[in-house]
N, C-alpha and C. Protein backbone atom coordinates (compact mmCIF):
# COMPACT_ATOMS: atom_id res chain seq x y z
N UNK A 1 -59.48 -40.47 -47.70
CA UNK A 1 -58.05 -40.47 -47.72
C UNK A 1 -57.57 -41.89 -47.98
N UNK A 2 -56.99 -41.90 -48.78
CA UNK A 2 -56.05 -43.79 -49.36
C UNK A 2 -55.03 -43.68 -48.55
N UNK A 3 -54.61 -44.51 -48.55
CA UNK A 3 -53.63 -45.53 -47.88
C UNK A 3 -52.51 -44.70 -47.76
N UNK A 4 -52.04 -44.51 -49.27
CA UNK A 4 -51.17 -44.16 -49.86
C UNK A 4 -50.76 -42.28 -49.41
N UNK A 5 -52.10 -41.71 -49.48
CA UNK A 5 -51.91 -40.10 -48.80
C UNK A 5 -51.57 -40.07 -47.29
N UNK A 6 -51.89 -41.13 -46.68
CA UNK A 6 -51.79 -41.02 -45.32
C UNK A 6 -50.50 -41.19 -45.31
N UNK A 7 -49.74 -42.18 -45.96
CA UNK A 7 -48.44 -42.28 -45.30
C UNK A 7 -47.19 -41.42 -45.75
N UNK A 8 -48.11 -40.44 -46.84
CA UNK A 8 -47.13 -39.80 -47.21
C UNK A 8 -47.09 -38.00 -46.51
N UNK A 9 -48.08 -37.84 -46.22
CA UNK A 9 -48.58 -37.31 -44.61
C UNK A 9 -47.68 -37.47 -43.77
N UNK A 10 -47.57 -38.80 -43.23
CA UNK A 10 -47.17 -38.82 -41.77
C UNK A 10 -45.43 -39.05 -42.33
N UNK A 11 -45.17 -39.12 -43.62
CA UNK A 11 -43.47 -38.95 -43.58
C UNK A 11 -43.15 -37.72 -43.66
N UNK A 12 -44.29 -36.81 -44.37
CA UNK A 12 -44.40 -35.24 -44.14
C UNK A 12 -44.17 -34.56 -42.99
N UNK A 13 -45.01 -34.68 -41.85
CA UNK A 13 -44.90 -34.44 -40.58
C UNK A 13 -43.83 -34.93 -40.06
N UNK A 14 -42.86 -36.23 -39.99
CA UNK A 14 -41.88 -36.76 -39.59
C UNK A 14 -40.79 -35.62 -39.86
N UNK A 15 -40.52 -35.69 -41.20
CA UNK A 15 -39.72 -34.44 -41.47
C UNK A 15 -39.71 -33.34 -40.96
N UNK A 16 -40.77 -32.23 -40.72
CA UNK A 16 -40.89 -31.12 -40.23
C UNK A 16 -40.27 -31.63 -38.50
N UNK A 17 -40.78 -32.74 -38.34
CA UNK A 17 -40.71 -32.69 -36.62
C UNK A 17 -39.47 -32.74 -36.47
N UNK A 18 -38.63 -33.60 -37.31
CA UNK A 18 -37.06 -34.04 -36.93
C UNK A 18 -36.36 -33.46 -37.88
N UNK A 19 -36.39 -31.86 -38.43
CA UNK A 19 -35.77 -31.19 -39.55
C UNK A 19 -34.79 -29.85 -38.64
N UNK A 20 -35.34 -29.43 -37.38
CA UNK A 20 -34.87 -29.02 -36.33
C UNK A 20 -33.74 -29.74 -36.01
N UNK A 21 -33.76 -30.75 -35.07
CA UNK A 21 -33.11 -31.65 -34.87
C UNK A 21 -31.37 -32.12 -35.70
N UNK A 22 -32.31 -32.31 -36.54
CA UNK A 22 -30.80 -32.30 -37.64
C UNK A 22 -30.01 -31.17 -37.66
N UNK A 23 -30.76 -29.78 -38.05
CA UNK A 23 -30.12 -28.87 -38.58
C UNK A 23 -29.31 -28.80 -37.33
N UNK A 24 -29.40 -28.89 -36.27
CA UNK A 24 -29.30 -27.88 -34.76
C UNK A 24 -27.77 -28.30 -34.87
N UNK A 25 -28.04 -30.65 -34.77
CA UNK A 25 -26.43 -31.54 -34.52
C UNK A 25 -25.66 -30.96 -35.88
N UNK A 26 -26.12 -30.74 -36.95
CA UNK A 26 -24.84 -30.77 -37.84
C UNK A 26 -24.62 -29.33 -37.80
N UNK A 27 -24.98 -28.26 -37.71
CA UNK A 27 -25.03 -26.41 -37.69
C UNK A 27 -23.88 -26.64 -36.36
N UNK A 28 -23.38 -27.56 -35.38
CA UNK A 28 -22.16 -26.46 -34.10
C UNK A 28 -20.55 -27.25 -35.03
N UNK A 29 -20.51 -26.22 -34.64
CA UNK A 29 -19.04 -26.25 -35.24
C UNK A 29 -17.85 -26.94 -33.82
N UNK A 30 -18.50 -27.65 -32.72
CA UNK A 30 -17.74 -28.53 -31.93
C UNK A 30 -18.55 -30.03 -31.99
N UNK A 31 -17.47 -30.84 -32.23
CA UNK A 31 -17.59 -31.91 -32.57
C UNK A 31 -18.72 -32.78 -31.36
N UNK A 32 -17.87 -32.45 -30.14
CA UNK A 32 -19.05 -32.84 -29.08
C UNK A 32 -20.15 -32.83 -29.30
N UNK A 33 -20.36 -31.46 -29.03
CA UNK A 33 -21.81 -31.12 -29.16
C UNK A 33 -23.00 -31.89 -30.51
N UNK A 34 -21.89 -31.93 -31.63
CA UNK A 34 -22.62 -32.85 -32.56
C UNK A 34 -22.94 -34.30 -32.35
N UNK A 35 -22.09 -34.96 -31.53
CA UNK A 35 -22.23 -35.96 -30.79
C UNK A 35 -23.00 -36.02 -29.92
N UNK A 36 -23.38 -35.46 -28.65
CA UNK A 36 -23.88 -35.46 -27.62
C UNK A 36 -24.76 -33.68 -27.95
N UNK A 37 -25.82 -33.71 -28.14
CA UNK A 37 -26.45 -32.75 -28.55
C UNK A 37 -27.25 -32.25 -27.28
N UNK A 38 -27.36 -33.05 -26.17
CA UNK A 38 -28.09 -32.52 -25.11
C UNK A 38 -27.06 -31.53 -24.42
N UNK A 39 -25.74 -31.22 -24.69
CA UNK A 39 -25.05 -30.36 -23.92
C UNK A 39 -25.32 -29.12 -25.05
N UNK A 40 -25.09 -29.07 -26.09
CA UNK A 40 -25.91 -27.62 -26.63
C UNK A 40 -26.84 -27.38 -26.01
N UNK A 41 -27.67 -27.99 -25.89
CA UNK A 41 -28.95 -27.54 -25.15
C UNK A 41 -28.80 -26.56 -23.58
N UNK A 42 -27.55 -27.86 -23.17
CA UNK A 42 -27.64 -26.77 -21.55
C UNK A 42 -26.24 -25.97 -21.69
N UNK A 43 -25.32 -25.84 -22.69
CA UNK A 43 -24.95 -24.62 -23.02
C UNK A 43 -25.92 -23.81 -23.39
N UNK A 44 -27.04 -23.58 -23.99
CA UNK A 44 -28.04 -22.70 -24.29
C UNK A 44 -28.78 -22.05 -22.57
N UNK A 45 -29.16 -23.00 -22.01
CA UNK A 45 -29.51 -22.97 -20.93
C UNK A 45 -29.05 -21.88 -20.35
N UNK A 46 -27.88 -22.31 -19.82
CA UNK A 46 -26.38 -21.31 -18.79
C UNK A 46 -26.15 -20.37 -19.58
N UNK A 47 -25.83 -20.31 -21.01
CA UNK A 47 -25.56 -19.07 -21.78
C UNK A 47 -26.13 -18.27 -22.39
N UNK A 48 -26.47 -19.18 -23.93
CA UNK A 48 -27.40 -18.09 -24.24
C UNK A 48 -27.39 -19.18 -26.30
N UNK A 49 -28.09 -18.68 -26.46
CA UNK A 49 -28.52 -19.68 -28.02
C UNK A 49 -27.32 -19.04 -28.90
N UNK A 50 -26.37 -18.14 -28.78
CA UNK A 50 -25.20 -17.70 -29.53
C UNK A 50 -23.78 -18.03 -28.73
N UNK A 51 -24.07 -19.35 -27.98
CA UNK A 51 -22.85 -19.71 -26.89
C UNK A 51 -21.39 -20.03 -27.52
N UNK A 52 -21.40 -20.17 -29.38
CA UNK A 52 -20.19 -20.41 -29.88
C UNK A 52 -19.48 -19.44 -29.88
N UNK A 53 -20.05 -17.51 -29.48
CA UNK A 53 -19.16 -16.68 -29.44
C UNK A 53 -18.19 -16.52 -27.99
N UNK A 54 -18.70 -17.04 -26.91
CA UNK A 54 -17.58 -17.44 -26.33
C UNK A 54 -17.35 -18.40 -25.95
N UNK A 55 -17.52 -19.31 -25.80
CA UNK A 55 -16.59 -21.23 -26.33
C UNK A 55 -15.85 -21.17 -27.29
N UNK A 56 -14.20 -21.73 -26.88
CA UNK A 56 -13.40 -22.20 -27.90
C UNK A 56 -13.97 -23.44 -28.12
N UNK A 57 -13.55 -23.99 -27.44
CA UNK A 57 -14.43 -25.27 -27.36
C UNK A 57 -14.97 -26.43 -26.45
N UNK A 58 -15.34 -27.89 -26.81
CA UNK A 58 -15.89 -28.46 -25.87
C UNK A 58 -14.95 -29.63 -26.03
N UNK A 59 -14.82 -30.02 -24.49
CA UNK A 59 -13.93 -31.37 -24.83
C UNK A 59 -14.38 -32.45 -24.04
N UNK A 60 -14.80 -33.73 -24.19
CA UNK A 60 -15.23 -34.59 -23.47
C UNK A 60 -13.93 -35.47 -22.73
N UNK A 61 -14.26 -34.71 -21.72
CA UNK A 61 -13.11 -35.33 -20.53
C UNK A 61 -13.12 -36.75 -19.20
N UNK A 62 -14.37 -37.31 -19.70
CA UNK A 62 -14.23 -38.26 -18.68
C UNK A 62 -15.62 -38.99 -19.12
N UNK A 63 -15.55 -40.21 -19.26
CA UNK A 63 -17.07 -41.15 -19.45
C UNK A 63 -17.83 -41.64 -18.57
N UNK A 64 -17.74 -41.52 -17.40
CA UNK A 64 -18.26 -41.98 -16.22
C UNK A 64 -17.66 -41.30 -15.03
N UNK A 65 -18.44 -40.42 -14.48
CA UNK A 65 -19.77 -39.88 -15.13
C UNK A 65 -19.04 -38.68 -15.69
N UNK A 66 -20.05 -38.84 -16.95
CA UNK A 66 -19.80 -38.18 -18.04
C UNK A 66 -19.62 -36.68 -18.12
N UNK A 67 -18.14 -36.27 -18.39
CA UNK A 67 -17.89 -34.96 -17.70
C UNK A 67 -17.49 -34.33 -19.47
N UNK A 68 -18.05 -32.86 -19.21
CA UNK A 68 -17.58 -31.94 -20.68
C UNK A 68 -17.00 -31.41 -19.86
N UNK A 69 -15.45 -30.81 -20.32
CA UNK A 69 -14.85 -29.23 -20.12
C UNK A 69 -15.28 -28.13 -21.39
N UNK A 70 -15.39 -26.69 -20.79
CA UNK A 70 -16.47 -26.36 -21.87
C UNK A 70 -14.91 -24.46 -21.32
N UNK A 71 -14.24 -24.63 -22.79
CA UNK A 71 -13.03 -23.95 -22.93
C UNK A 71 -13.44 -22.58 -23.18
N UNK A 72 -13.39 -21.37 -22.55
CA UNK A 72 -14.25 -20.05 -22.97
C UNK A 72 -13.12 -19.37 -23.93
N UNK A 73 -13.22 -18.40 -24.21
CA UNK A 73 -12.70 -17.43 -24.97
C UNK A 73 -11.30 -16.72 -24.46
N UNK A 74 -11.10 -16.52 -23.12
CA UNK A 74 -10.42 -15.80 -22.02
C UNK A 74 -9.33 -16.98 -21.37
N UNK A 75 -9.43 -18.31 -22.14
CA UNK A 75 -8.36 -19.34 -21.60
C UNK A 75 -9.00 -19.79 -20.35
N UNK A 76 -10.00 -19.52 -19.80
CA UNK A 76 -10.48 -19.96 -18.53
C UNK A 76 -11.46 -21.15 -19.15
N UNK A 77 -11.89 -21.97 -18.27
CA UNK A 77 -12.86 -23.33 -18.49
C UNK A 77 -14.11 -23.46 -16.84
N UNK A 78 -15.27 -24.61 -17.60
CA UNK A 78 -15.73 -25.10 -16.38
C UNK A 78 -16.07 -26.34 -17.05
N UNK A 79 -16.50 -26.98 -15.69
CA UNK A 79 -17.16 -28.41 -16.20
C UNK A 79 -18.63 -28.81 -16.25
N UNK A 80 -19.09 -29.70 -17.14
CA UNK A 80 -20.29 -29.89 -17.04
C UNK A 80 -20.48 -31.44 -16.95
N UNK A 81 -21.08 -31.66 -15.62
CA UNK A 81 -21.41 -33.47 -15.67
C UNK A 81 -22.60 -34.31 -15.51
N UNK A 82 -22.56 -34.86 -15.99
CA UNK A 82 -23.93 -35.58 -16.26
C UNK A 82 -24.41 -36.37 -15.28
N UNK A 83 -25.50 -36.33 -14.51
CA UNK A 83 -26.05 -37.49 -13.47
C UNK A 83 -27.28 -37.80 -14.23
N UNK A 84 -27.60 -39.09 -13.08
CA UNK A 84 -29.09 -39.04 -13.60
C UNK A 84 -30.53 -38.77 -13.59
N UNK A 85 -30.07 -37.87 -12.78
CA UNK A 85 -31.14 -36.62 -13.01
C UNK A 85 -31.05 -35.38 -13.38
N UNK A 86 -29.75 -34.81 -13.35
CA UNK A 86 -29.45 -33.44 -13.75
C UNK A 86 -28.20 -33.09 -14.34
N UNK A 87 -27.86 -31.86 -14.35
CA UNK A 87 -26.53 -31.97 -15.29
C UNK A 87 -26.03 -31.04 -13.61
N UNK A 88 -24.86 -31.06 -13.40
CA UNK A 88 -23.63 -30.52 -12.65
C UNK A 88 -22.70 -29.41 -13.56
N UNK A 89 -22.78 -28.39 -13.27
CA UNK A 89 -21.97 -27.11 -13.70
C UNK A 89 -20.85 -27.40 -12.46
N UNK A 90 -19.78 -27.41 -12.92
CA UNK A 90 -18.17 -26.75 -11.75
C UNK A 90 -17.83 -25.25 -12.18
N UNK A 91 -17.94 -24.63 -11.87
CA UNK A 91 -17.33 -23.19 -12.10
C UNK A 91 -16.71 -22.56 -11.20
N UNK A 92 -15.58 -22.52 -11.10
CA UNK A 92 -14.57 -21.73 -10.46
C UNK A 92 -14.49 -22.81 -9.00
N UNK A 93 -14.49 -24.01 -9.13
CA UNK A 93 -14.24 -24.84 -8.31
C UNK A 93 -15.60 -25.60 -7.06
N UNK A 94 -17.13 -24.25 -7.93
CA UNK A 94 -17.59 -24.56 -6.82
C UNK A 94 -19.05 -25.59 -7.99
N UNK A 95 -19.66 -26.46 -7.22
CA UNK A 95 -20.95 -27.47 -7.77
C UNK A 95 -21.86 -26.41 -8.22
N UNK A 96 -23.04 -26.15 -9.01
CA UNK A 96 -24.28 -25.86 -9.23
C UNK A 96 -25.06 -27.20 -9.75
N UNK A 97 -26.27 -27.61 -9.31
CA UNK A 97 -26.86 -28.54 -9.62
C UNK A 97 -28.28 -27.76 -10.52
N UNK A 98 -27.69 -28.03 -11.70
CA UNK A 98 -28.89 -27.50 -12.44
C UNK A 98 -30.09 -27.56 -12.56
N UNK A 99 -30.48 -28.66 -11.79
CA UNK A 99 -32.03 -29.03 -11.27
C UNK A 99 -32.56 -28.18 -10.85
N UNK A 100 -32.07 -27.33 -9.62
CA UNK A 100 -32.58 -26.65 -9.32
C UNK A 100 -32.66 -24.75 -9.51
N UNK A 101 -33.98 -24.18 -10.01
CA UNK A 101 -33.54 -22.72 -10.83
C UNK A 101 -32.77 -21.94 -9.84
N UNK A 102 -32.45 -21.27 -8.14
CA UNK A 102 -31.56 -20.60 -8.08
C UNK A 102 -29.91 -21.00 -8.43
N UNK A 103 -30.01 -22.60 -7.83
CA UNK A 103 -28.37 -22.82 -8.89
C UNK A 103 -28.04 -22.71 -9.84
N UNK A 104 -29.28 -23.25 -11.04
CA UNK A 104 -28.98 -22.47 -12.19
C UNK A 104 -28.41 -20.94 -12.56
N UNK A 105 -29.45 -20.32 -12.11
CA UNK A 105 -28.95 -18.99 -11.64
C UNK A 105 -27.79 -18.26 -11.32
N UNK A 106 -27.27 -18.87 -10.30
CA UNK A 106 -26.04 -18.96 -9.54
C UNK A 106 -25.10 -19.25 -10.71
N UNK A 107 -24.79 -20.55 -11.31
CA UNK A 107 -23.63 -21.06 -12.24
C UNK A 107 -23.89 -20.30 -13.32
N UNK A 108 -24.73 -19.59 -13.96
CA UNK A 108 -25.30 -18.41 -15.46
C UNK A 108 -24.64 -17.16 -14.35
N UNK A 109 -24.73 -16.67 -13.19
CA UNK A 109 -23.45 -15.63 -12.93
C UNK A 109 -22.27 -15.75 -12.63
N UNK A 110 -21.99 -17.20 -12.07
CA UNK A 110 -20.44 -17.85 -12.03
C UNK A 110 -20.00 -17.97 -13.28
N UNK A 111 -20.26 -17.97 -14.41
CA UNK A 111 -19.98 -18.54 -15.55
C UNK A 111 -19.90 -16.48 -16.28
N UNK A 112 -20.57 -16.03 -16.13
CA UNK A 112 -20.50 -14.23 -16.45
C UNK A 112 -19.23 -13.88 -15.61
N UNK A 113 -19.35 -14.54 -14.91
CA UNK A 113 -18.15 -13.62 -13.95
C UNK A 113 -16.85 -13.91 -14.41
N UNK A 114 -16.62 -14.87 -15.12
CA UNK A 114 -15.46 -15.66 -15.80
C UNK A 114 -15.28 -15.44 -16.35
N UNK A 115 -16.04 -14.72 -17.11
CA UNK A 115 -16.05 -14.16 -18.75
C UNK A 115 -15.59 -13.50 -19.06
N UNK A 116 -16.12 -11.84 -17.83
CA UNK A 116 -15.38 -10.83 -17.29
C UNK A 116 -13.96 -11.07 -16.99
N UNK A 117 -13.18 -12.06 -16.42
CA UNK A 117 -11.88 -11.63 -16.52
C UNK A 117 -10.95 -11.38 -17.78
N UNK A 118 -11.52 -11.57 -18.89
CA UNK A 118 -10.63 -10.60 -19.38
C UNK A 118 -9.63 -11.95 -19.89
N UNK A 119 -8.90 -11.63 -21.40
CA UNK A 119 -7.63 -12.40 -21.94
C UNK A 119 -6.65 -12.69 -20.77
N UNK A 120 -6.14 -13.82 -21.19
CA UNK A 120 -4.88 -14.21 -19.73
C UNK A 120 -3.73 -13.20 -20.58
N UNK A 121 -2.55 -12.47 -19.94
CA UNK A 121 -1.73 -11.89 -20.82
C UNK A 121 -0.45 -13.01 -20.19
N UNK A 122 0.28 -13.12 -21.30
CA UNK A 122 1.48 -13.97 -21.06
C UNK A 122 2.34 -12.87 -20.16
N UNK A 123 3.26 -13.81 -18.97
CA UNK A 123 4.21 -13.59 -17.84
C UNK A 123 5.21 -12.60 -18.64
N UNK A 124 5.55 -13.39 -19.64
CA UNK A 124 7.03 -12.54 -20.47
C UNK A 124 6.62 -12.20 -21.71
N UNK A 125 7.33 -11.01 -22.45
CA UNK A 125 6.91 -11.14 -23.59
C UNK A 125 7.84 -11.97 -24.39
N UNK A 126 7.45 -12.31 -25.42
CA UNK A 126 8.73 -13.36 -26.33
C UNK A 126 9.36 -12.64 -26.90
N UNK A 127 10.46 -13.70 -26.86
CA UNK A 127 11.86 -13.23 -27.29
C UNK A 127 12.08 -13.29 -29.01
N UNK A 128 11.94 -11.70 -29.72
CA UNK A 128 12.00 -12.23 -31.84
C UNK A 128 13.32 -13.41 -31.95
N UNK A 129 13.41 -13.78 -32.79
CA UNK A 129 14.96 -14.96 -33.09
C UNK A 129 15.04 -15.88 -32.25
N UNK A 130 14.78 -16.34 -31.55
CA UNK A 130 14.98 -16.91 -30.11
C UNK A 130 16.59 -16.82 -30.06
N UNK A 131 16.37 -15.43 -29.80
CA UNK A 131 17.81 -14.88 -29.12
C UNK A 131 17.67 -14.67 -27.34
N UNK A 132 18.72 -14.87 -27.25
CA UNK A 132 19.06 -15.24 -25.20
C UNK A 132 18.56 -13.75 -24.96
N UNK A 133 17.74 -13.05 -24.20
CA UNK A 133 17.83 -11.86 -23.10
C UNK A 133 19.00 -11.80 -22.46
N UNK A 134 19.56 -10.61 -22.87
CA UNK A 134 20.64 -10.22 -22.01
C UNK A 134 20.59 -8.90 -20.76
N UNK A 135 20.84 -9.13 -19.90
CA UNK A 135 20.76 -7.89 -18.75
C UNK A 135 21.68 -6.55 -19.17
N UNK A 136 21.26 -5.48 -19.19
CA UNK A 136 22.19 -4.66 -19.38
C UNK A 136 22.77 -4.07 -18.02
N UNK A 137 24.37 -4.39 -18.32
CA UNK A 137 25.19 -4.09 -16.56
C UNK A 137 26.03 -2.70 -17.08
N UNK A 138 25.77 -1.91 -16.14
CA UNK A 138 26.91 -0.20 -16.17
C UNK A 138 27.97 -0.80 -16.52
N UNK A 139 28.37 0.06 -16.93
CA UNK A 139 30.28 -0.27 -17.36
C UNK A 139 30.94 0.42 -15.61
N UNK A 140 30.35 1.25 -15.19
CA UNK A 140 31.14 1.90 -14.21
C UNK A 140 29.80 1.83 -13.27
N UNK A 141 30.45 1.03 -11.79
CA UNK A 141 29.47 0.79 -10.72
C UNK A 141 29.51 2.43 -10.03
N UNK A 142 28.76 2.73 -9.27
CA UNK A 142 28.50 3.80 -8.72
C UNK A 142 29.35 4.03 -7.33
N UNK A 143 29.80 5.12 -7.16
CA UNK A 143 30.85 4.80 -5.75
C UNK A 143 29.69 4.62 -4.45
N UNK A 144 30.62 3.88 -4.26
CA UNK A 144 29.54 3.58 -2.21
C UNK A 144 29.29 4.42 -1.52
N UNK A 145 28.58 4.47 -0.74
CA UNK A 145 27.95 5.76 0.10
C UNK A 145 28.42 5.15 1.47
N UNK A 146 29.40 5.93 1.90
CA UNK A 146 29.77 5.72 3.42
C UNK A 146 29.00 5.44 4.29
């Protein structure tokens, strides 16, 4: 083997090894995640390798320590934060420390259970024209009852 085959070998192998890699950061369609590629990963983790069907999206909310809000489908959210040893799930107000597999566990059904609720439906419905709501009042009140 020359010189010359070997190194064109080992730029061979380079490629295959880091051709994954690439495809994975530029293939999510949230900017984060293309940035910071280890949170795809533990979105994959907690969810599931098709996690863009329910994520709107990801938003990096704090740099120290480094916190994602991770926006679902249903208007609901959780957080994900970074230590240095593990990542921190918040879901529904409560910690999972992903280090360990029943918390994992735990925040992958806190995170299902969220899912399950269902679209938020708006309080009122809107008004077409943005015309005022008006109350409709009787023309004639009802006589009093002794």
């Amino acid at each position: 083997m020359t010189k010359q085959e070997l190194i064109d070998k080992i730029k061979k192998l380079a490629k295959a090894k880091y051709a994954k890699q690439i495809k994975y950061v530029s293939g999510s369609k949230f900017n984060v995640v293309s940035q910071f590629p280890i949170v795809g990963d533990v979105l994959v983790d907690l969810m599931t390798d098709q996690y863009e069907i329910f994520v709107t999206d990801v938003e990096w909310v704090a740099p120290k320590p480094t916190t994602f809000r991770v926006m679902l489908g249903n208007s609901e959210y959780f957080f994900l934060t970074y230590t240095n040893k593990s990542w921190i799930a918040q879901v529904e107000g409560k910690n999972f420390y992903l280090l360990n597999l029943n918390e994992k566990e735990d925040a992958m059904n806190s995170i299902s259970r969220v899912l399950r609720y269902g679209k938020t439906k708006p309080e009122t419905e809107p008004v077409p024209n943005n015309e005022v709501p008006t109350e409709e009042v009787p023309e004639e009140l009802p006589p009093a009852e002794a």
